[in-house]
N, C-alpha and C. Protein backbone atom coordinates (compact mmCIF):
# COMPACT_ATOMS: atom_id res chain seq x y z
N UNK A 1 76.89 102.24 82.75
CA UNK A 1 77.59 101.08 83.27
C UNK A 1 77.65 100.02 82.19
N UNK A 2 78.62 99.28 82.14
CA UNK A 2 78.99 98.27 80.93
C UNK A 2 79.57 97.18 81.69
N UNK A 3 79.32 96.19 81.54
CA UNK A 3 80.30 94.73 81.99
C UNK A 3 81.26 94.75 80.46
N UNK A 4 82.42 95.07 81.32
CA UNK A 4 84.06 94.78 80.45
C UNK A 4 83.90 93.39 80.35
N UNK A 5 84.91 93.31 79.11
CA UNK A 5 85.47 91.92 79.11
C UNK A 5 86.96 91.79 79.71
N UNK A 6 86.98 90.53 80.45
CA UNK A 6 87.90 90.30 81.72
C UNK A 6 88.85 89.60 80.89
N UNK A 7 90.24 90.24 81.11
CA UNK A 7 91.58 89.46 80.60
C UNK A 7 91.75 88.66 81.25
N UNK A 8 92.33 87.26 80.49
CA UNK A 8 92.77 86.05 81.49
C UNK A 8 94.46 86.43 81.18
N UNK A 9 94.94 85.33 82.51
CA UNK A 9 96.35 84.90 82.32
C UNK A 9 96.85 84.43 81.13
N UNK A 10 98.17 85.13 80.80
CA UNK A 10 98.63 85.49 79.86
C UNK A 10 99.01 86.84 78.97
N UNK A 11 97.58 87.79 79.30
CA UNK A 11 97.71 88.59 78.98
C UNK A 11 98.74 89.90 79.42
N UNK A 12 99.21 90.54 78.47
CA UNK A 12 100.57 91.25 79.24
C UNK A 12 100.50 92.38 80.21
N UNK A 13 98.81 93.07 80.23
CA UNK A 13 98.90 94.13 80.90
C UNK A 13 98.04 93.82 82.32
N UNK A 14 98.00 92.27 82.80
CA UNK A 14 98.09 91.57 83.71
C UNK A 14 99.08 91.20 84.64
N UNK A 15 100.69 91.80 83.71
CA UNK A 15 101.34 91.17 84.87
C UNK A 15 102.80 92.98 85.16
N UNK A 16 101.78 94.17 84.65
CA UNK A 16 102.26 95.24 85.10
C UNK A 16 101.83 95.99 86.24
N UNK A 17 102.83 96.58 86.87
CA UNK A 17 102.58 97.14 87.63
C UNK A 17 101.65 98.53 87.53
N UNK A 18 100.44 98.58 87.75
CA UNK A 18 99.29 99.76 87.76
C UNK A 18 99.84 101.37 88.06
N UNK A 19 99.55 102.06 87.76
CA UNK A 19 99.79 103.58 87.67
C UNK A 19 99.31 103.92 88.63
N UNK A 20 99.78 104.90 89.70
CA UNK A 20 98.70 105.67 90.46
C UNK A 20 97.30 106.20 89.90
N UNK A 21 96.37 106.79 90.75
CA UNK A 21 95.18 107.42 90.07
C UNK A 21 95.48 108.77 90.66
N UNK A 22 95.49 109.53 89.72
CA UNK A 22 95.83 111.53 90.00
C UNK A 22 95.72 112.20 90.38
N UNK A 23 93.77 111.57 89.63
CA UNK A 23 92.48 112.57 89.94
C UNK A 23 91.07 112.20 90.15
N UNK A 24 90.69 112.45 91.43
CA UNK A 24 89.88 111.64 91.65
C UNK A 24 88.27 112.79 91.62
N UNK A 25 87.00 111.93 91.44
CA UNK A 25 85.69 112.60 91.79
C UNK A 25 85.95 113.05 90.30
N UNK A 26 86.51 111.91 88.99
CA UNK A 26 85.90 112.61 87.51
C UNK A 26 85.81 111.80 87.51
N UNK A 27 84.62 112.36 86.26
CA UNK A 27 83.79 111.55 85.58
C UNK A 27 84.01 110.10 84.62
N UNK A 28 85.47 110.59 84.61
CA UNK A 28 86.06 109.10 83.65
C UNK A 28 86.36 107.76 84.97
N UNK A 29 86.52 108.40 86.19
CA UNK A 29 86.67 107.62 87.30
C UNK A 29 85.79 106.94 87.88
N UNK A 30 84.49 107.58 87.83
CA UNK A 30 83.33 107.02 88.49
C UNK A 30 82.73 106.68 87.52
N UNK A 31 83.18 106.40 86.11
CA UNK A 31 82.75 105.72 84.83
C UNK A 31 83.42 103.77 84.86
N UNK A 32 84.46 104.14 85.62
CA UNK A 32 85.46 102.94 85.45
C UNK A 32 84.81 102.45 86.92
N UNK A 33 84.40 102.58 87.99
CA UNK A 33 84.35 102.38 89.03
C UNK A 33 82.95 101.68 89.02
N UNK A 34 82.28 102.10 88.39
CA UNK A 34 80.64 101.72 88.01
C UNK A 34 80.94 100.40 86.64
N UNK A 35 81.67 100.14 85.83
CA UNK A 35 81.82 99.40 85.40
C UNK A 35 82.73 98.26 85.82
N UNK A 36 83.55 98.27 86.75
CA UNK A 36 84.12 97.21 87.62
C UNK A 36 82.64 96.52 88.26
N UNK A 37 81.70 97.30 89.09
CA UNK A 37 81.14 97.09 89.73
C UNK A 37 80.16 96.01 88.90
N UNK A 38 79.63 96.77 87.52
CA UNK A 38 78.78 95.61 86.66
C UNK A 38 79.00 94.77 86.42
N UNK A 39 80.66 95.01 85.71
CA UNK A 39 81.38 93.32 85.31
C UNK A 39 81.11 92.59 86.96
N UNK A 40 82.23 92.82 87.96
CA UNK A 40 82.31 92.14 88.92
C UNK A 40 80.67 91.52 89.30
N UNK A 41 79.48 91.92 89.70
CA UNK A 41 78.36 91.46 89.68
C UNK A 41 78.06 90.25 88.26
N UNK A 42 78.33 90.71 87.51
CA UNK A 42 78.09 89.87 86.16
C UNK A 42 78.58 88.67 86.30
N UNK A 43 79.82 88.35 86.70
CA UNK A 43 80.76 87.02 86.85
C UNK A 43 80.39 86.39 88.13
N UNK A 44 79.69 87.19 89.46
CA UNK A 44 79.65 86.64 90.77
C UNK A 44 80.75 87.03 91.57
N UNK A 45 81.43 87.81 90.88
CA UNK A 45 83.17 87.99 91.73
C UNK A 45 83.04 88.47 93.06
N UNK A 46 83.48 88.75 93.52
CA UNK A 46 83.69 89.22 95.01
C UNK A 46 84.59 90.04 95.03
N UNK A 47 85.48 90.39 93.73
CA UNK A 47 86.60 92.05 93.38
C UNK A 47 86.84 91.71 92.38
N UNK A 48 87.39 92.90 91.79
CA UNK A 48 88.05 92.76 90.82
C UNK A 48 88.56 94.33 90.68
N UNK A 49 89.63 94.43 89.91
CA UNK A 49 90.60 95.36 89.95
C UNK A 49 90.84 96.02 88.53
N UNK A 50 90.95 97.12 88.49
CA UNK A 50 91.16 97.94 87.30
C UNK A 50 92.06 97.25 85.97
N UNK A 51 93.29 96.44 86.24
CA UNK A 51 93.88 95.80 85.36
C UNK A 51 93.15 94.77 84.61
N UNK A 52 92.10 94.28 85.67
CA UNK A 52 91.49 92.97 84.92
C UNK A 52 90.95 93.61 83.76
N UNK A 53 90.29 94.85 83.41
CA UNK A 53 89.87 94.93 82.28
C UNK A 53 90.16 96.01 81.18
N UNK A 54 91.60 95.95 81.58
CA UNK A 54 91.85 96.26 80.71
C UNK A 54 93.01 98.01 81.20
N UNK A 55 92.59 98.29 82.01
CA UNK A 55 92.81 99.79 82.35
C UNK A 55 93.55 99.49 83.69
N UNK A 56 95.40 99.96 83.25
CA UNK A 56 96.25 99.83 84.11
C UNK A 56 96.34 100.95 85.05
N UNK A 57 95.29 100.95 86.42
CA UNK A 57 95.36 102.10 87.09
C UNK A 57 95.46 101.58 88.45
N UNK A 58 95.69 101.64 89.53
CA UNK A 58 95.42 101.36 91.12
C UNK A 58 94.12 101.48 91.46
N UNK A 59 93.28 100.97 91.20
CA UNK A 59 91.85 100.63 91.55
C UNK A 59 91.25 99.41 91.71
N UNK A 60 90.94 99.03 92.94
CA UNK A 60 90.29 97.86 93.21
C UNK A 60 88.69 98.16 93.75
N UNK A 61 87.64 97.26 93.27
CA UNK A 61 86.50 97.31 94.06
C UNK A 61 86.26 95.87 94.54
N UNK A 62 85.71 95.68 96.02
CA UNK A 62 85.75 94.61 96.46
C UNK A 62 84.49 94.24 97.18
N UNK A 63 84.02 93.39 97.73
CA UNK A 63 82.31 93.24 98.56
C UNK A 63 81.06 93.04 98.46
N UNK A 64 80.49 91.87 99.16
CA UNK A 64 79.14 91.32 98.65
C UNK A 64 78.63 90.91 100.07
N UNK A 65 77.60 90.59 99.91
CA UNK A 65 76.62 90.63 101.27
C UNK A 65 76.65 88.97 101.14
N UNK A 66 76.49 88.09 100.27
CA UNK A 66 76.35 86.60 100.12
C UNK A 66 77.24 86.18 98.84
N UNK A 67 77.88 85.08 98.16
CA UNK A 67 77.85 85.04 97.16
C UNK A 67 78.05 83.55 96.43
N UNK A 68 77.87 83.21 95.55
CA UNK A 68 77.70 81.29 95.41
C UNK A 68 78.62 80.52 95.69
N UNK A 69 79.67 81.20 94.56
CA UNK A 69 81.41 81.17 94.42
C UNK A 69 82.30 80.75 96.17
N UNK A 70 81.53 81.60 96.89
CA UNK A 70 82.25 81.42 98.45
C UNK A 70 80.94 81.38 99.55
N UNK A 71 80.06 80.17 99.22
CA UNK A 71 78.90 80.44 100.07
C UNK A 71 79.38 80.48 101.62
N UNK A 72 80.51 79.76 102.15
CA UNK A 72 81.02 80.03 103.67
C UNK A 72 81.66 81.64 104.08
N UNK A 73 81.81 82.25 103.09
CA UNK A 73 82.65 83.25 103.52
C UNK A 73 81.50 84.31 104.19
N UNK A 74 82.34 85.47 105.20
CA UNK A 74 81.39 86.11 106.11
C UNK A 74 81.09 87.65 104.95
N UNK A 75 80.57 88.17 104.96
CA UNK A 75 79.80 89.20 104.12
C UNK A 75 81.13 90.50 104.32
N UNK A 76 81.78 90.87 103.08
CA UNK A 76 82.90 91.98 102.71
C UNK A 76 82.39 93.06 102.62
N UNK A 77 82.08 94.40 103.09
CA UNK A 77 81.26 95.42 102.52
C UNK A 77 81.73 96.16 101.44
N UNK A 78 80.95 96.65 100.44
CA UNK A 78 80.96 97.18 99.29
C UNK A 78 82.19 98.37 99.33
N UNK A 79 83.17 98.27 98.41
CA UNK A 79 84.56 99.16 98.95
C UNK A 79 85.16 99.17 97.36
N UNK A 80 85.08 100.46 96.97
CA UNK A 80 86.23 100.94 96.19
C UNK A 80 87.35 101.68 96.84
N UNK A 81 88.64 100.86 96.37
CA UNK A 81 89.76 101.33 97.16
C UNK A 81 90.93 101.50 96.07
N UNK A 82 91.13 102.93 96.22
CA UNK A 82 92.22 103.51 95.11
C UNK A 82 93.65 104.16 95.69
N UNK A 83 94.63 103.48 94.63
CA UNK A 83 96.26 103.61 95.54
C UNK A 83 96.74 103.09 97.33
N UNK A 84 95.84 101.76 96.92
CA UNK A 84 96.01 100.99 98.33
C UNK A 84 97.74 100.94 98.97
N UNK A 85 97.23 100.98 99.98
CA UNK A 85 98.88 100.67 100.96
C UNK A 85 98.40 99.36 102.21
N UNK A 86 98.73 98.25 101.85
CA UNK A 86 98.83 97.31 102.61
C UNK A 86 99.38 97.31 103.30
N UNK A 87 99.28 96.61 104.91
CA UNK A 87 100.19 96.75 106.07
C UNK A 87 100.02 95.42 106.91
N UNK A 88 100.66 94.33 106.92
CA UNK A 88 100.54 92.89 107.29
C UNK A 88 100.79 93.45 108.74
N UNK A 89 99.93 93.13 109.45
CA UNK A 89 99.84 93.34 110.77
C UNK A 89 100.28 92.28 111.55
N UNK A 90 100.41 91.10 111.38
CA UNK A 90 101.04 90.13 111.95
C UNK A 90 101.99 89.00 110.54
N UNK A 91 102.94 88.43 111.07
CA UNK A 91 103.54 87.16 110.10
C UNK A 91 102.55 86.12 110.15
N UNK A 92 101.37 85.82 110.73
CA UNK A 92 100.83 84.49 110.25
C UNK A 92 99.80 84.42 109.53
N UNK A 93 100.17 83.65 108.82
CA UNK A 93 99.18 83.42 107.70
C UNK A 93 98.54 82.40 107.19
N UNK A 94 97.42 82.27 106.58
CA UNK A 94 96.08 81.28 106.49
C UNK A 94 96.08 80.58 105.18
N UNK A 95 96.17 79.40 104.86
CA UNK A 95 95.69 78.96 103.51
C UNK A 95 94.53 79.17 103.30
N UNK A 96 93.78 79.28 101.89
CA UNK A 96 92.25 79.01 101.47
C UNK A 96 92.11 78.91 100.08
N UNK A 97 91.43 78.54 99.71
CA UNK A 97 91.03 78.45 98.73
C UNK A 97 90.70 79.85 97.79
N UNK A 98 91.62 79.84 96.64
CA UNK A 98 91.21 81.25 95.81
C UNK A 98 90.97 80.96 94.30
N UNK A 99 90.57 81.55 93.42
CA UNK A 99 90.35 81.35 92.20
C UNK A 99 90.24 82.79 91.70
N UNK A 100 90.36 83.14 90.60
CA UNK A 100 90.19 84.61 89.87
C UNK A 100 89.48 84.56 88.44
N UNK A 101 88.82 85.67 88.19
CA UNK A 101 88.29 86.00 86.96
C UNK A 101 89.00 86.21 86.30
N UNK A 102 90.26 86.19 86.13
CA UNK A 102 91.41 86.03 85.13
C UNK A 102 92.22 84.69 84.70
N UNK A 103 91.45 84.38 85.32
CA UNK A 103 92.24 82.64 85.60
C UNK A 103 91.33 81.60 85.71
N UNK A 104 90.33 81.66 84.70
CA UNK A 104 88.58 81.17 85.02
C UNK A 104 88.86 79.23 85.21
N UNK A 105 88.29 78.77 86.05
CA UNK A 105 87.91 77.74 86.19
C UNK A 105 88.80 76.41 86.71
N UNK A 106 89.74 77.38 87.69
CA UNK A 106 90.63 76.95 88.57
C UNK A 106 90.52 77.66 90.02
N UNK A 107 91.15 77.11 90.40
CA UNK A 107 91.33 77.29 92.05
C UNK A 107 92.65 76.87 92.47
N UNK A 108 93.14 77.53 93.62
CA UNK A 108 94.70 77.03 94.42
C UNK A 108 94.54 77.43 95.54
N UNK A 109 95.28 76.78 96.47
CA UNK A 109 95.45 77.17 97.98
C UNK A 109 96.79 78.14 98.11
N UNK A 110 96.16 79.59 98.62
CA UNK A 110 97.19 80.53 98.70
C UNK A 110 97.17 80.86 100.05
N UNK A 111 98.63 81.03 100.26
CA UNK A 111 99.05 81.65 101.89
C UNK A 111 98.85 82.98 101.97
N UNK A 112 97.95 83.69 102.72
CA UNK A 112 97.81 84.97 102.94
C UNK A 112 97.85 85.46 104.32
N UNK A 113 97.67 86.77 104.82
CA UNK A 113 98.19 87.23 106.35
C UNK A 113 96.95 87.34 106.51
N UNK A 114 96.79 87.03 107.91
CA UNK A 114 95.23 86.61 108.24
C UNK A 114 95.21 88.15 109.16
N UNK A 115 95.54 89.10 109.49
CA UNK A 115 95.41 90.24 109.52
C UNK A 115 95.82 91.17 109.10
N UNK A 116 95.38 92.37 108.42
CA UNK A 116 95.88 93.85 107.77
C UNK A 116 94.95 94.85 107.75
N UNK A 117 95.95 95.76 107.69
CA UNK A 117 95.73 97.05 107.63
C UNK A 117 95.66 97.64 106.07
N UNK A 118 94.97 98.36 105.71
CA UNK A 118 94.80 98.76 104.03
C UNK A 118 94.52 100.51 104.43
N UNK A 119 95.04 100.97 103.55
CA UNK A 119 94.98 102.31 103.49
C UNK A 119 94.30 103.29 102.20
N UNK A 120 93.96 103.87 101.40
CA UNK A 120 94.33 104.31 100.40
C UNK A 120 92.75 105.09 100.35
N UNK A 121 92.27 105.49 99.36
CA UNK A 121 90.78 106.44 98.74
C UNK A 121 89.85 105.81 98.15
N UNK A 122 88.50 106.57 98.59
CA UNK A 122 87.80 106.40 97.58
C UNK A 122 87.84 107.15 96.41
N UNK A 123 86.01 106.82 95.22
CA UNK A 123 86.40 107.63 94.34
C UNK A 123 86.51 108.94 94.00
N UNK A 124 85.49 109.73 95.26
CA UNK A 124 85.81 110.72 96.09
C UNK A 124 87.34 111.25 96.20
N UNK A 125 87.94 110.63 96.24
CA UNK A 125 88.90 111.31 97.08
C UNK A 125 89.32 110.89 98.81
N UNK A 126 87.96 110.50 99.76
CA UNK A 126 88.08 110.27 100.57
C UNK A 126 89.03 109.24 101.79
N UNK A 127 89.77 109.70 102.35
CA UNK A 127 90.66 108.25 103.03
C UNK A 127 90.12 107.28 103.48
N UNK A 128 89.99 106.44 103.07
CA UNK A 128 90.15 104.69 103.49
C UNK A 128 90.96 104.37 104.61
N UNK A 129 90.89 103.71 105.77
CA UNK A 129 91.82 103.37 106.42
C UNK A 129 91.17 102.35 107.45
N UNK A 130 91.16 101.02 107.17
CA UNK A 130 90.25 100.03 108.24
C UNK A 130 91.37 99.19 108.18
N UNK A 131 91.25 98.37 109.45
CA UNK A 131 92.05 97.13 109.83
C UNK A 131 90.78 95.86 109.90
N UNK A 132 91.30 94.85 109.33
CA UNK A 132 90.32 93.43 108.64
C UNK A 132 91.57 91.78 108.86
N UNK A 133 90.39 91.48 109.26
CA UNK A 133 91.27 89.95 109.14
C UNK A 133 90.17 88.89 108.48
N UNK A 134 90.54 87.88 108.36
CA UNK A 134 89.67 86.66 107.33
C UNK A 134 89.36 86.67 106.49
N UNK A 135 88.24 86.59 105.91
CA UNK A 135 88.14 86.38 104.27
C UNK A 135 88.33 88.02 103.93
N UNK A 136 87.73 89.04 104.73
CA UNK A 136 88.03 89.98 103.79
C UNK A 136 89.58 90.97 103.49
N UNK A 137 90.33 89.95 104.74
CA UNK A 137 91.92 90.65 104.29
C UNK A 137 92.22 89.65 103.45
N UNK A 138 92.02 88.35 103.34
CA UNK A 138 92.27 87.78 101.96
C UNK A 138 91.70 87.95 100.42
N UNK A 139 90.72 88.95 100.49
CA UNK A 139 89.83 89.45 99.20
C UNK A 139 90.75 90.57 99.22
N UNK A 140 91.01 91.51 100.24
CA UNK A 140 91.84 92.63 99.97
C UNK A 140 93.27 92.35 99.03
N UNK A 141 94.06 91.43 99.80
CA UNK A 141 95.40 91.06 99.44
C UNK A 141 95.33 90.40 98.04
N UNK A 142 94.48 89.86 97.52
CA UNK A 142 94.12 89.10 96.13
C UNK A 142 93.78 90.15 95.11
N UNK A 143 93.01 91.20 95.53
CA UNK A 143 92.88 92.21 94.41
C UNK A 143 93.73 93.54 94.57
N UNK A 144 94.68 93.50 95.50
CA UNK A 144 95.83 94.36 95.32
C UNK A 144 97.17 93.52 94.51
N UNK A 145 96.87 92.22 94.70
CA UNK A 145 97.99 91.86 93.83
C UNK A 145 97.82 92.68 91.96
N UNK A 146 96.57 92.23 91.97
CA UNK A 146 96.43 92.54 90.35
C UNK A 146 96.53 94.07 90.47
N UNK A 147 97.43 94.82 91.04
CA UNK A 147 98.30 96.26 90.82
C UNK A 147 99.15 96.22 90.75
N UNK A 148 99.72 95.23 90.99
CA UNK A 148 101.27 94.59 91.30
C UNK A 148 101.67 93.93 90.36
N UNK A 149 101.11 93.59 89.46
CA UNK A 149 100.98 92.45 88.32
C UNK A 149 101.16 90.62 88.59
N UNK A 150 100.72 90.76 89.43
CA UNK A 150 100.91 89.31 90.62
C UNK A 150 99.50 88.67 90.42
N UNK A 151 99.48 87.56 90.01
CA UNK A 151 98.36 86.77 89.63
C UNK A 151 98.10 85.71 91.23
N UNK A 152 97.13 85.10 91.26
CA UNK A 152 97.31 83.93 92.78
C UNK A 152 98.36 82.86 92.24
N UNK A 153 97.99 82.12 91.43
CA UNK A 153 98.99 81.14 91.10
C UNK A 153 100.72 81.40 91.26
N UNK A 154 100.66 82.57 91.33
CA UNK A 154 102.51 82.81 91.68
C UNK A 154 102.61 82.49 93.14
N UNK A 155 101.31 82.86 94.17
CA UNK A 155 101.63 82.60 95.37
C UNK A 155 101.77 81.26 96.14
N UNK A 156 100.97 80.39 94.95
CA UNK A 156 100.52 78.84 95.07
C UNK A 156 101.83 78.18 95.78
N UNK A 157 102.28 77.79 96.92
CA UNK A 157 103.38 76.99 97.32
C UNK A 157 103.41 75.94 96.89
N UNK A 158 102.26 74.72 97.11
CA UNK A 158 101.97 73.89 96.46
C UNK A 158 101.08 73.26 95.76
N UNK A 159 101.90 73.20 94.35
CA UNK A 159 100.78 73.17 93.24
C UNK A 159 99.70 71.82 92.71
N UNK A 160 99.98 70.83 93.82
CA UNK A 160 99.39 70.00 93.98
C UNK A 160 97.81 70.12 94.68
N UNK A 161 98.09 71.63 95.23
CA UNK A 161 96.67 72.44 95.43
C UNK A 161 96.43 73.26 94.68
N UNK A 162 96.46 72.86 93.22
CA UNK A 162 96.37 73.73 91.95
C UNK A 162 95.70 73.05 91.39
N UNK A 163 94.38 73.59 90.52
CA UNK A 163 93.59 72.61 89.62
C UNK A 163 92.37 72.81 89.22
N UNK A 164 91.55 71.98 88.57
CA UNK A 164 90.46 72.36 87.88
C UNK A 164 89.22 72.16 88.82
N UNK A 165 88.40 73.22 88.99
CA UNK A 165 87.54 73.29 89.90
C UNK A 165 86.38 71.71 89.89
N UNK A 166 85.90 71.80 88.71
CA UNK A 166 85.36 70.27 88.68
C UNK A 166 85.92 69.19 89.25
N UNK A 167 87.27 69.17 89.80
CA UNK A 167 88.51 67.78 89.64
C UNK A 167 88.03 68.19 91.30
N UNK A 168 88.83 69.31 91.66
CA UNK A 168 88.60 69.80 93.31
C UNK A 168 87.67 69.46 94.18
N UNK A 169 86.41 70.11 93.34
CA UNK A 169 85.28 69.56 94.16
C UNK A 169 84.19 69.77 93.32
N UNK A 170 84.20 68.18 92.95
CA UNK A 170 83.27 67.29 92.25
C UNK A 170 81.70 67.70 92.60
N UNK A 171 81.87 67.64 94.36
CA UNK A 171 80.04 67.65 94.52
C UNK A 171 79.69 69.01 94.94
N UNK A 172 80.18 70.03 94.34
CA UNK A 172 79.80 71.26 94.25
C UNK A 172 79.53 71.66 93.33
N UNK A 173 77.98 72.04 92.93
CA UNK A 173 77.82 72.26 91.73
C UNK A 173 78.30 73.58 90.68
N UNK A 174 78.19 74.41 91.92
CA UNK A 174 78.71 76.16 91.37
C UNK A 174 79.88 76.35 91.82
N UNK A 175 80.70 76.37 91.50
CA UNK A 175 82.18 77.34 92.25
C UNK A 175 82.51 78.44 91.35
N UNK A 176 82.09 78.47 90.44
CA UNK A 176 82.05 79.47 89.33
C UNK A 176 83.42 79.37 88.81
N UNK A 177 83.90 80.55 88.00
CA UNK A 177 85.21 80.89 87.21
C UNK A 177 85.81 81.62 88.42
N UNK A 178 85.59 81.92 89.28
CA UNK A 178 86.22 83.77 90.08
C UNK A 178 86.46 84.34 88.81
């Protein structure tokens, strides 16, 4: 296991669209899957996705039991999810607060569907298929963008809820980078 180094915005293979994954249960897979997992622990993240470091494939890992970055949010369980298929189960949708490890030391209020359906594998091979609403269909929908080459800030409506985490909120000492 290795903590990658995490591309920020700007970088170009951030804003492509990810490859399917082929073949699953090798060893180069559960090499990449175990190193999402270190980086993501390393930063505090709560996901992060195969593009962030580097390797344009459909792989997201997402889930933490507590974490500083989002001390209100309810506990995501530990989930690698490969060649996701999203399914907005209803039109309404929730602002909140998001920030990314690609985009360190900002935050924006993004509109997301406060219920979905996600589909796709583990690294197994195995089908995935749960329906989620609240923070963890908004952790889902945030690290399927980065397959899409879709950063949060594109979703930002208004960017007057765009900004530097220190400026945001002053009397919080940790909000981290995401």
């Amino acid at each position: 296991m290795t903590v990658r180094t995490v591309l920020k915005m700007g970088d170009p293979i951030l804003l492509l669209q990810a490859e399917p994954v082929a073949a699953f249960d090798t060893p180069e897979l559960h090499e990449l899957v175990a190193d999402l997992f270190e980086t993501m622990h390393a930063y505090n993240g709560v996901g992060i996705a195969a593009p962030q470091i580097g390797v344009s494939l459909q792989v997201v890992i997402f889930g933490f039991q507590q974490n500083p970055r989002y001390p209100a949010a309810e506990a995501v369980p530990e989930t690698v999810l490969i060649n996701p298929v999203l399914t907005a189960l209803t039109d309404e949708e929730e602002l909140g607060w998001e920030g990314c490890l690609s985009v360190p030391g900002l935050r924006g209020e993004v509109p997301r569907h406060t219920q979905l359906r996600y589909q796709g594998f583990d690294a197994h091979g195995n089908v995935i298929d749960r329906t989620v609403s609240g923070f963890h269909a908004r952790v889902v929908q945030h690290e399927c963008d980065h397959l899409w080459g879709v950063l949060y800030p594109r979703r930002i409506r208004d960017l007057t809820r765009f900004g530097y985490n220190e400026v945001l909120f002053p009397d919080l000492q940790d909000r981290g980078d995401d």
